[in-house]
PDB file of N, CA and C in Angstrom:
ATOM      1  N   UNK A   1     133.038 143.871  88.233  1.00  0.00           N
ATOM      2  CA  UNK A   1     133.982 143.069  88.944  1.00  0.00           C
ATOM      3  C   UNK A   1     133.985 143.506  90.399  1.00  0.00           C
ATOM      4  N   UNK A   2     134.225 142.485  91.247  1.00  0.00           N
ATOM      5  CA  UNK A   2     133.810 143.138  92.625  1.00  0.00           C
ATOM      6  C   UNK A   2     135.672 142.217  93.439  1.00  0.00           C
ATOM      7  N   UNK A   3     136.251 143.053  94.256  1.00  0.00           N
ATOM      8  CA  UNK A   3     137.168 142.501  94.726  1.00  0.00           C
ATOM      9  C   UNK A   3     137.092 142.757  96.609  1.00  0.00           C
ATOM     10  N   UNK A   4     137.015 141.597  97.168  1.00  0.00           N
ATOM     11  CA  UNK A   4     137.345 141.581  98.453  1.00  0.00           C
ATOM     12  C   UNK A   4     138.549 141.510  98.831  1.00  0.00           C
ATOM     13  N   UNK A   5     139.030 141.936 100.318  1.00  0.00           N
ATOM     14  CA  UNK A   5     140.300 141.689 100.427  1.00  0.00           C
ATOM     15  C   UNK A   5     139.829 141.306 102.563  1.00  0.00           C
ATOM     16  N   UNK A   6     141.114 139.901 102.637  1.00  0.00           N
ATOM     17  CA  UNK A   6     140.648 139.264 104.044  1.00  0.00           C
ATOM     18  C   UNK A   6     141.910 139.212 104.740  1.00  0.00           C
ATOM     19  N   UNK A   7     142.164 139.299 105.921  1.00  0.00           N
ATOM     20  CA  UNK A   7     142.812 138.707 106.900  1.00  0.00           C
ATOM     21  C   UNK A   7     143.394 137.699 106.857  1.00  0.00           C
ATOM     22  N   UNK A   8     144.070 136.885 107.965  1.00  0.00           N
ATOM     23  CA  UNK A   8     144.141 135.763 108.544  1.00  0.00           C
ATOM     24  C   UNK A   8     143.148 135.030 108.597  1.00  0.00           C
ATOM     25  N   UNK A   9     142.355 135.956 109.570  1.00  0.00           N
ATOM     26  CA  UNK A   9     141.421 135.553 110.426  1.00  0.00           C
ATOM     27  C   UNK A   9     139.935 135.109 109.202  1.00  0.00           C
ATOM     28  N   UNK A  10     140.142 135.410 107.893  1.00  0.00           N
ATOM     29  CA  UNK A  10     138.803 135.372 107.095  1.00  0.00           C
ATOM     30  C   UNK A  10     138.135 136.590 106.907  1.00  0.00           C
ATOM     31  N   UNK A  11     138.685 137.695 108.201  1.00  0.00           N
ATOM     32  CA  UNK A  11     137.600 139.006 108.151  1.00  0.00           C
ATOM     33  C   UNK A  11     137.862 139.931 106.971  1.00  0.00           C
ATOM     34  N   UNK A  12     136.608 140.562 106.418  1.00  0.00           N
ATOM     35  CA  UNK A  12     136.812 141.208 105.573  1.00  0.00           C
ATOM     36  C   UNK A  12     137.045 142.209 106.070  1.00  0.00           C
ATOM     37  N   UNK A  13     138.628 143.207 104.920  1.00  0.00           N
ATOM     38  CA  UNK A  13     139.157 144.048 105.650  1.00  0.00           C
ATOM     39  C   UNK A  13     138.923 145.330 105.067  1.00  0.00           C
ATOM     40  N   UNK A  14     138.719 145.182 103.400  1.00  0.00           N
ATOM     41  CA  UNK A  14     138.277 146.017 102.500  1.00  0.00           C
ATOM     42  C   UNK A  14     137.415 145.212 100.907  1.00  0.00           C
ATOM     43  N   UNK A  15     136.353 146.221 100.371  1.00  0.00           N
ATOM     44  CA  UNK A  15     135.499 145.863  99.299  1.00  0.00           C
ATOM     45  C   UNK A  15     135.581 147.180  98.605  1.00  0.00           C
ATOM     46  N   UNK A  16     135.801 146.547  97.231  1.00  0.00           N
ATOM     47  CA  UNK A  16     134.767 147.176  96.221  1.00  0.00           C
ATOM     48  C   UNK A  16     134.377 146.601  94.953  1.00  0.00           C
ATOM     49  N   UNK A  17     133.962 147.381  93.875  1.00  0.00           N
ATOM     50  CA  UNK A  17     133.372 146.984  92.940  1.00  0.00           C
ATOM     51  C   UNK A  17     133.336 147.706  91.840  1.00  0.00           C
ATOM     52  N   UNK A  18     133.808 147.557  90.835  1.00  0.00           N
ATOM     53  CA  UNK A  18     134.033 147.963  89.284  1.00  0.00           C
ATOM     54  C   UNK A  18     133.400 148.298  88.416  1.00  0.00           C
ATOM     55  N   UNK A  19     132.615 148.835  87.489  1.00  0.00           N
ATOM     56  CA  UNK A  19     131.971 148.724  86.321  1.00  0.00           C
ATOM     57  C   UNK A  19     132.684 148.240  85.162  1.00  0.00           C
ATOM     58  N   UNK A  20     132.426 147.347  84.588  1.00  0.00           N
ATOM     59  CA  UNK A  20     133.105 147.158  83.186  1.00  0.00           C
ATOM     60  C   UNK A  20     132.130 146.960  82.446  1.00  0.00           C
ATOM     61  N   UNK A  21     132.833 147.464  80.858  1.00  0.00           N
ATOM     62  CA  UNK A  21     131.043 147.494  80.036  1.00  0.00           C
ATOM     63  C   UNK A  21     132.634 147.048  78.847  1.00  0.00           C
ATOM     64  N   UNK A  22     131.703 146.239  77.771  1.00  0.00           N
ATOM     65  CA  UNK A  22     132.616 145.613  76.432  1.00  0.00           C
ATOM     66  C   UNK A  22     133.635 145.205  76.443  1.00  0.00           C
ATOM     67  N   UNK A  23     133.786 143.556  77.346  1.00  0.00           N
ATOM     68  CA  UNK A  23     134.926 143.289  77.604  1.00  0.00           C
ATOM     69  C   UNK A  23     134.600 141.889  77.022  1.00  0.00           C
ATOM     70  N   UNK A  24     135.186 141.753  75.851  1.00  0.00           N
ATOM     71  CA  UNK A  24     134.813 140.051  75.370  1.00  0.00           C
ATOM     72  C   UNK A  24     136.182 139.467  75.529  1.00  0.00           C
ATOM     73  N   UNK A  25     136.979 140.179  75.679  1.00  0.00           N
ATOM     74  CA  UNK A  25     138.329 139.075  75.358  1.00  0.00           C
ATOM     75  C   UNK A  25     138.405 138.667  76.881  1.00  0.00           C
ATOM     76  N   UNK A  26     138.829 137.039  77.090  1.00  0.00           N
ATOM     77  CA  UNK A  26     139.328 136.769  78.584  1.00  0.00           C
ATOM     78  C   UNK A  26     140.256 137.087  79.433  1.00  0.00           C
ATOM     79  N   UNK A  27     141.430 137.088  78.647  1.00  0.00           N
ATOM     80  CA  UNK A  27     142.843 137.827  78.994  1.00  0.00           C
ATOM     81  C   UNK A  27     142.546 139.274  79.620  1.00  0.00           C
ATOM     82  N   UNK A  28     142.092 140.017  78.449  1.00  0.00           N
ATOM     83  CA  UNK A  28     141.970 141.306  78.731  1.00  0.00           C
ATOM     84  C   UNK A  28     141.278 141.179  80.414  1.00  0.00           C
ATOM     85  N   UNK A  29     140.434 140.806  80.521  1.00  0.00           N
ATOM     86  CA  UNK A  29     139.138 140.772  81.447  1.00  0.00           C
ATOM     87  C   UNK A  29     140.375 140.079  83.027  1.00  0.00           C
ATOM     88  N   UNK A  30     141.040 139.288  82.548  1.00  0.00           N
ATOM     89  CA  UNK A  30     141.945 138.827  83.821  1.00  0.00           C
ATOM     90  C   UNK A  30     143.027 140.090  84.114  1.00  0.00           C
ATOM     91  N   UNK A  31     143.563 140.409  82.969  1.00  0.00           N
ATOM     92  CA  UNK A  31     144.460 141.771  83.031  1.00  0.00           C
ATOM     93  C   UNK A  31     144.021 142.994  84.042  1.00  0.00           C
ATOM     94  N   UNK A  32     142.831 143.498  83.686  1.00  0.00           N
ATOM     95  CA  UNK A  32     141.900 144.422  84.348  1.00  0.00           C
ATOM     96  C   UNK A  32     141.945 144.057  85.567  1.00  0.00           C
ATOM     97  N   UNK A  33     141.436 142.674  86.006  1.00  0.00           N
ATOM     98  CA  UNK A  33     141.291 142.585  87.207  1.00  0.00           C
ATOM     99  C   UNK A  33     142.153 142.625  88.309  1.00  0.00           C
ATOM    100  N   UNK A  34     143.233 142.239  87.583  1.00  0.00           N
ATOM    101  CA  UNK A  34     144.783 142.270  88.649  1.00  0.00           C
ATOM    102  C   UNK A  34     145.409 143.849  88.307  1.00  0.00           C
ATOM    103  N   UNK A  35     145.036 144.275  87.662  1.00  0.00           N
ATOM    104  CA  UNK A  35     145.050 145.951  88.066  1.00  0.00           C
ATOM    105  C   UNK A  35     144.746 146.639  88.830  1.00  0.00           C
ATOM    106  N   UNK A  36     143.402 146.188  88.678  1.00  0.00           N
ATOM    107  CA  UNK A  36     142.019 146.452  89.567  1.00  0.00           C
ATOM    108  C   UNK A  36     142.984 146.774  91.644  1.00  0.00           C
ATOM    109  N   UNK A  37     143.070 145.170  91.231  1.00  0.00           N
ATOM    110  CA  UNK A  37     143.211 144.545  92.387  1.00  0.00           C
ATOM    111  C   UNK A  37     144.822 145.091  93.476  1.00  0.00           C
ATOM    112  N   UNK A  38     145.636 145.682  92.441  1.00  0.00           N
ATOM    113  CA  UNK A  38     146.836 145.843  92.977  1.00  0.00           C
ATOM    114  C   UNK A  38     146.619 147.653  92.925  1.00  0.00           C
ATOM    115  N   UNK A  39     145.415 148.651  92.153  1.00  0.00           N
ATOM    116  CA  UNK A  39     145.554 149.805  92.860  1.00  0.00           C
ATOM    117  C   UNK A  39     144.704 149.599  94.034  1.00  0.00           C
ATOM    118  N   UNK A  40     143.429 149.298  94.194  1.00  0.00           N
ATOM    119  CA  UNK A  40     142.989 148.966  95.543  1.00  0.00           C
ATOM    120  C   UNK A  40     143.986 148.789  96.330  1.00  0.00           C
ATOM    121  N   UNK A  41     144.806 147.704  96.215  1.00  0.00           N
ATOM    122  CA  UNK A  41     145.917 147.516  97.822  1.00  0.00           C
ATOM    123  C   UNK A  41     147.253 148.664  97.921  1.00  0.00           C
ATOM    124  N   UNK A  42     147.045 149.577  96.728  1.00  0.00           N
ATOM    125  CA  UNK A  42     147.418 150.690  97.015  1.00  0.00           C
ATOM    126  C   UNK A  42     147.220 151.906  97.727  1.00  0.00           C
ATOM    127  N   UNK A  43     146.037 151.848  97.296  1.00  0.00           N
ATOM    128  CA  UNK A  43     145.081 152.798  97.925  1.00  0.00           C
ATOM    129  C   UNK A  43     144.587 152.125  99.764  1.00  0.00           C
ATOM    130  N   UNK A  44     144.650 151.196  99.551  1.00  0.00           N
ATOM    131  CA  UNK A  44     144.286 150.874 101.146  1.00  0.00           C
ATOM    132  C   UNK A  44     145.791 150.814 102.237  1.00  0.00           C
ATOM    133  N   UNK A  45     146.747 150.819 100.929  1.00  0.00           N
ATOM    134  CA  UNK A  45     147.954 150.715 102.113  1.00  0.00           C
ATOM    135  C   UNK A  45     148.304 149.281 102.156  1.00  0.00           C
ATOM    136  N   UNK A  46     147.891 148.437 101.513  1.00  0.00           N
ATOM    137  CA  UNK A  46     148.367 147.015 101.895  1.00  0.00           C
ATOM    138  C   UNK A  46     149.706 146.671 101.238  1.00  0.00           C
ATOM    139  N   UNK A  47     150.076 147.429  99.888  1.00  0.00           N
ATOM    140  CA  UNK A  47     151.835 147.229  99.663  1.00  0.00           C
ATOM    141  C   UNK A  47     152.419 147.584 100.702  1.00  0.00           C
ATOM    142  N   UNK A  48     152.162 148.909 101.271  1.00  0.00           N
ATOM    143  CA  UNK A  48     153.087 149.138 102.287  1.00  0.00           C
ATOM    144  C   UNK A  48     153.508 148.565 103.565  1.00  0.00           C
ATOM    145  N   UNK A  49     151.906 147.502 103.687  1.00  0.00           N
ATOM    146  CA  UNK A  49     152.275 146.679 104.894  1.00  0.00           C
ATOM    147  C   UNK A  49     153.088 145.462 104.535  1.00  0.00           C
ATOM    148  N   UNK A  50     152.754 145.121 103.103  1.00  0.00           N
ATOM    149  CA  UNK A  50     153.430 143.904 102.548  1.00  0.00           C
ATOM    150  C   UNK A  50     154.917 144.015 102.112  1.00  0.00           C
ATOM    151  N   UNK A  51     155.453 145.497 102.295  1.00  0.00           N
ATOM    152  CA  UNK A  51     156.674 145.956 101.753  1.00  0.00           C
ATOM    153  C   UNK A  51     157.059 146.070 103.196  1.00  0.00           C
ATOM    154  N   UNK A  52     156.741 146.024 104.329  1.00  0.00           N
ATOM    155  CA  UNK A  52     157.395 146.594 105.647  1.00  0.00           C
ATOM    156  C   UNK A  52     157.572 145.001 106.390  1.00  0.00           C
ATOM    157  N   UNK A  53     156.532 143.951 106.121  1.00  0.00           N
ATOM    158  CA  UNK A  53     157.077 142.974 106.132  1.00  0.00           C
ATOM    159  C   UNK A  53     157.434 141.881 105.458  1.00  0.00           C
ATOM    160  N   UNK A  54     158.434 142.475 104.080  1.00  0.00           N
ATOM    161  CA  UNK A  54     159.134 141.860 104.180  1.00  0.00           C
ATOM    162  C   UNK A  54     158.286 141.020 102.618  1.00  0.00           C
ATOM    163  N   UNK A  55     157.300 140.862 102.679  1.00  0.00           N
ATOM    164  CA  UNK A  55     156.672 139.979 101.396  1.00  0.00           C
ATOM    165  C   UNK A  55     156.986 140.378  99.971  1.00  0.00           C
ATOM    166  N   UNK A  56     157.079 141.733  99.873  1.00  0.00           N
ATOM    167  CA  UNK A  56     157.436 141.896  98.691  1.00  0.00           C
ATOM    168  C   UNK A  56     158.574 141.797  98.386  1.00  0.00           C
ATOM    169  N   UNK A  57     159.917 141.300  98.883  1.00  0.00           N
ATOM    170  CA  UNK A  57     161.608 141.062  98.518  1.00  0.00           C
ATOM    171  C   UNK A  57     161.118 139.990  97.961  1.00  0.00           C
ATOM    172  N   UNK A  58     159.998 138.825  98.322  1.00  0.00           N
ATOM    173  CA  UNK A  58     160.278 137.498  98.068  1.00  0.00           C
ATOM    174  C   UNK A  58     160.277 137.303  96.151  1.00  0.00           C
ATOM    175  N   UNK A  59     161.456 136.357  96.224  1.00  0.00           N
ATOM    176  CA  UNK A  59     161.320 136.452  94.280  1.00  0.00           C
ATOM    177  C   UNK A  59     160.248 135.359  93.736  1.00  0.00           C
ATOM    178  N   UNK A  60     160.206 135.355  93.031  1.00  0.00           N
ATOM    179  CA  UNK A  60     158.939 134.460  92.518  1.00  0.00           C
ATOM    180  C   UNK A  60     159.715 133.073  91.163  1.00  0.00           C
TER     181      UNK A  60
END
């Protein structure tokens, strides 16, 4: 699984890429990925920019 992450502007701001080996179920395989995807923007700091402005109060 490979996840980009972009700007405004389109620019890519951060990449990477996953190994997964024996993943038949789909769910599972979407689950993973939004895991995936939310420690990356941990690790890069992007909650904290999304928590400083303000995006993460919004309720859903």
């Amino acid at each position: 699984m490979g996840i980009i992450v972009r700007n405004k502007k389109s620019l890519i701001m951060a990449a990477c890429t996953y190994p997964w080996e024996n993943i038949s179920d789909l769910v599972m395989a979407e689950v993973r990925a939004c895991l995936q995807a939310i420690i990356m923007a941990e690790d890069n700091g992007v909650l904290r920019h999304m928590h400083r402005r303000g995006y993460a109060n919004h309720n859903m």
